[in-house]
N, C-alpha and C. Protein backbone atom coordinates (compact mmCIF):
# COMPACT_ATOMS: atom_id res chain seq x y z
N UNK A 1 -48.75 -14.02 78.78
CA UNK A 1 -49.22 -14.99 77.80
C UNK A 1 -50.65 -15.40 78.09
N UNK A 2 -51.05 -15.71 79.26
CA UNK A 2 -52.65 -15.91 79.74
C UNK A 2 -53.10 -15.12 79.15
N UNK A 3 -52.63 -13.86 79.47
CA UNK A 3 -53.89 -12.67 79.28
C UNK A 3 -54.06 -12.66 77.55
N UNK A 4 -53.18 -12.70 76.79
CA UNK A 4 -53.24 -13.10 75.52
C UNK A 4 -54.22 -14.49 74.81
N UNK A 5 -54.02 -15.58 75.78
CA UNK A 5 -55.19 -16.19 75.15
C UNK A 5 -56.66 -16.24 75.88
N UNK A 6 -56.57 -15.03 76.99
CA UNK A 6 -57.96 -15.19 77.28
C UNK A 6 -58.66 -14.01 76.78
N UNK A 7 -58.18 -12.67 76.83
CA UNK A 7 -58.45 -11.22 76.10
C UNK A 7 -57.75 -11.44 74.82
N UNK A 8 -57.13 -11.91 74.34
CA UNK A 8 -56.19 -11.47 73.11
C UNK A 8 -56.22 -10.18 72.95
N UNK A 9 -55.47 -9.73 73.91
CA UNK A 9 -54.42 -8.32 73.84
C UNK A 9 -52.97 -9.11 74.70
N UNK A 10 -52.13 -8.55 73.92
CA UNK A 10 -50.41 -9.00 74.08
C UNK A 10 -50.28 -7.71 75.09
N UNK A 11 -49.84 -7.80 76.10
CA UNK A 11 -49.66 -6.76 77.25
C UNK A 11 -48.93 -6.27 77.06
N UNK A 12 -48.93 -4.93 77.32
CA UNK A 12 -48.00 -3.70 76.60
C UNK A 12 -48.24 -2.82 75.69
N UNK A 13 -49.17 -3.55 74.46
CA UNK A 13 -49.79 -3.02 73.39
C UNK A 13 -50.75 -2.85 73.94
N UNK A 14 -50.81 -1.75 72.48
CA UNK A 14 -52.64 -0.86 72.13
C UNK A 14 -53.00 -2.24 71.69
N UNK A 15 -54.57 -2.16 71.84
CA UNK A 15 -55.64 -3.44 71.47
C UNK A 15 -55.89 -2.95 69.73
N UNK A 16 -55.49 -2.01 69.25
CA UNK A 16 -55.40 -1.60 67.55
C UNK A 16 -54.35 -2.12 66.80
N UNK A 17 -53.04 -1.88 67.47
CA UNK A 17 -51.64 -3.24 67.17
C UNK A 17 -51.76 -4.56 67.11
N UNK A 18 -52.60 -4.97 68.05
CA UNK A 18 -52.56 -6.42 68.51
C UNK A 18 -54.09 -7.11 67.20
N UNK A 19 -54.94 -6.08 66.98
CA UNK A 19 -55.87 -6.84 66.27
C UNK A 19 -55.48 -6.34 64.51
N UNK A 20 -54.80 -5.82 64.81
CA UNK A 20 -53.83 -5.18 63.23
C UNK A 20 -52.29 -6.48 62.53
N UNK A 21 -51.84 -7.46 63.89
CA UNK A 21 -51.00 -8.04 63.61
C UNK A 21 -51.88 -9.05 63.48
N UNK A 22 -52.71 -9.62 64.02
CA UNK A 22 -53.64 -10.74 64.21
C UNK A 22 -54.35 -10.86 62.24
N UNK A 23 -54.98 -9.38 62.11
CA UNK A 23 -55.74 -9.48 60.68
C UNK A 23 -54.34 -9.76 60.07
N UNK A 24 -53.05 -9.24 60.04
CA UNK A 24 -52.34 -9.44 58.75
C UNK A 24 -51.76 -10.73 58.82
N UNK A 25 -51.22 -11.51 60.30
CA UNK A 25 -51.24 -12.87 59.98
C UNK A 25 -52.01 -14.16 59.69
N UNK A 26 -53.34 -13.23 59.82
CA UNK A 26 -54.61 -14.28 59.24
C UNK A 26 -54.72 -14.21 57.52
N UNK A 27 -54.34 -13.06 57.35
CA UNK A 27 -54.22 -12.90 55.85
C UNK A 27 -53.31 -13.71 55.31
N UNK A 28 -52.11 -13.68 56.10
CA UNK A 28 -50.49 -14.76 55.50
C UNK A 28 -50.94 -15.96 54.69
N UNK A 29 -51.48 -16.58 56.21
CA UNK A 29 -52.08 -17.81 56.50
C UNK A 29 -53.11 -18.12 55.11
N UNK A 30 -54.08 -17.21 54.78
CA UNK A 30 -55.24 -17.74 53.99
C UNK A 30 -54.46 -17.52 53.12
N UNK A 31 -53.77 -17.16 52.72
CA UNK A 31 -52.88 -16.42 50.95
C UNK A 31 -52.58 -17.86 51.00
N UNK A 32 -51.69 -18.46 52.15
CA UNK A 32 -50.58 -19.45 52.32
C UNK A 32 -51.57 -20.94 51.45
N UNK A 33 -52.52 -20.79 52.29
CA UNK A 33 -53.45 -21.96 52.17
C UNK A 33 -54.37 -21.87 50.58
N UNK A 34 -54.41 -20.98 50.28
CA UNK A 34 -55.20 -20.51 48.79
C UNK A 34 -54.35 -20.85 47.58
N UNK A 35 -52.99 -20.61 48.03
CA UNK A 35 -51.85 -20.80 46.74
C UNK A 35 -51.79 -22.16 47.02
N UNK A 36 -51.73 -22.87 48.13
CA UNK A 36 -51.64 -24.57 48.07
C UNK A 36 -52.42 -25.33 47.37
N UNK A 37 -54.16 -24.85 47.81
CA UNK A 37 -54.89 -25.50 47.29
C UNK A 37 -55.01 -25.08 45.58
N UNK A 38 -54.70 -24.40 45.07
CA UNK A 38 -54.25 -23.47 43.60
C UNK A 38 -53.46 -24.48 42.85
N UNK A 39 -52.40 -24.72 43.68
CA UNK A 39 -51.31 -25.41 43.32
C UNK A 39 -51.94 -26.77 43.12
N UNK A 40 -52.50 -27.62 44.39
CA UNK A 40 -52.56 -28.90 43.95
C UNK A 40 -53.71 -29.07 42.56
N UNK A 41 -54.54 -28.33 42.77
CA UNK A 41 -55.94 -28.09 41.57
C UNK A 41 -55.13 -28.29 39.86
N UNK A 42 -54.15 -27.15 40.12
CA UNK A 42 -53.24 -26.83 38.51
C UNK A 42 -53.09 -28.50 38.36
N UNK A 43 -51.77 -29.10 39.29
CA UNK A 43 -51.33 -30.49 39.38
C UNK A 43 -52.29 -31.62 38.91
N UNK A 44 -53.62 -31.55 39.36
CA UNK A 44 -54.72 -32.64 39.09
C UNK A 44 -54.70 -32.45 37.78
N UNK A 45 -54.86 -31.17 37.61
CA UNK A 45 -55.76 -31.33 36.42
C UNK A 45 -54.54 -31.34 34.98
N UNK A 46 -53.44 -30.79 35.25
CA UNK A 46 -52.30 -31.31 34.29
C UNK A 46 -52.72 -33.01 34.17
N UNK A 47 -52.42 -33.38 35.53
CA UNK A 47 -52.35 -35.01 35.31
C UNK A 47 -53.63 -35.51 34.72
N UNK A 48 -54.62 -35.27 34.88
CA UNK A 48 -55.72 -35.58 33.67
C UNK A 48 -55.46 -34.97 32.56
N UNK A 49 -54.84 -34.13 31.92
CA UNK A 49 -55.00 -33.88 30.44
C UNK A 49 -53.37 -34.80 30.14
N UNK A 50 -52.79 -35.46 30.80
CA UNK A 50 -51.71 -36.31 30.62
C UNK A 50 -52.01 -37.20 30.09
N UNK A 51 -53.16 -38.19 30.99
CA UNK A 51 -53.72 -39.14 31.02
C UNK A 51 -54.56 -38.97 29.58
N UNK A 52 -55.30 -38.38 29.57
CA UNK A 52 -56.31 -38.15 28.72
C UNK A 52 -55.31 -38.35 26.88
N UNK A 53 -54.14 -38.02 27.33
CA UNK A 53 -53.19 -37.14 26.16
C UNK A 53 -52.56 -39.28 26.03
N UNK A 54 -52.53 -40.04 26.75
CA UNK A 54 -51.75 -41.24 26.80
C UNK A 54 -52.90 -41.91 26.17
N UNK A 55 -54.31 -41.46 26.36
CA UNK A 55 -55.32 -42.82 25.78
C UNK A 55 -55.22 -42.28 24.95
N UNK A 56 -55.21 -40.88 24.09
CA UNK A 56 -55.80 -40.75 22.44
C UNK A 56 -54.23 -41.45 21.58
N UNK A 57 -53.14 -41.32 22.78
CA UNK A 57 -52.15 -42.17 21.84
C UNK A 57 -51.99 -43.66 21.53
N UNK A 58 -52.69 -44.05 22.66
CA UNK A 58 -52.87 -45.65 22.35
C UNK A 58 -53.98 -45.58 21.60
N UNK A 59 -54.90 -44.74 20.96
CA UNK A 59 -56.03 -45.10 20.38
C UNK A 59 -55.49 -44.70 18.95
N UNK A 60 -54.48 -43.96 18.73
CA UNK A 60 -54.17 -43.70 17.22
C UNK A 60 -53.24 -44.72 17.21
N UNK A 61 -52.28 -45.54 17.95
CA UNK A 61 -51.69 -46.52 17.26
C UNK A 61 -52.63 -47.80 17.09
N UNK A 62 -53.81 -48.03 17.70
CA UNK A 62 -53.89 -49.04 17.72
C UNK A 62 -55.15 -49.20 15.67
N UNK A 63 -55.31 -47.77 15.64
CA UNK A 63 -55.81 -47.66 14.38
C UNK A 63 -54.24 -48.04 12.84
């Protein structure tokens, strides 16, 4: 485990395995984090055209 966080090579493995599992769980990770921030963005901005959708209704009843 040392030698892993001081070389990052997992002992046993080729150093082509170890920087091959490393890129594809860095990829997980950013997908993971890209669809979150995706997600909350969609959410905001629904809730402003909500909002937006509640004043033009108080503005047509109040005509």
């Amino acid at each position: 485990m040392l030698e892993f966080l001081i070389l990052g090579i997992v002992p046993g493995t080729s150093i082509t395995l170890t920087i091959t599992w490393v890129l594809i769980i860095g990829l997980i990770i950013s997908l993971g984090c890209l669809g979150f921030v995706e997600r909350k963005k969609l959410q905001m901005l629904r809730a402003d055209k909500t909002k937006q959708f509640e004043l033009l209704r108080k503005i047509v009843r109040q005509v």
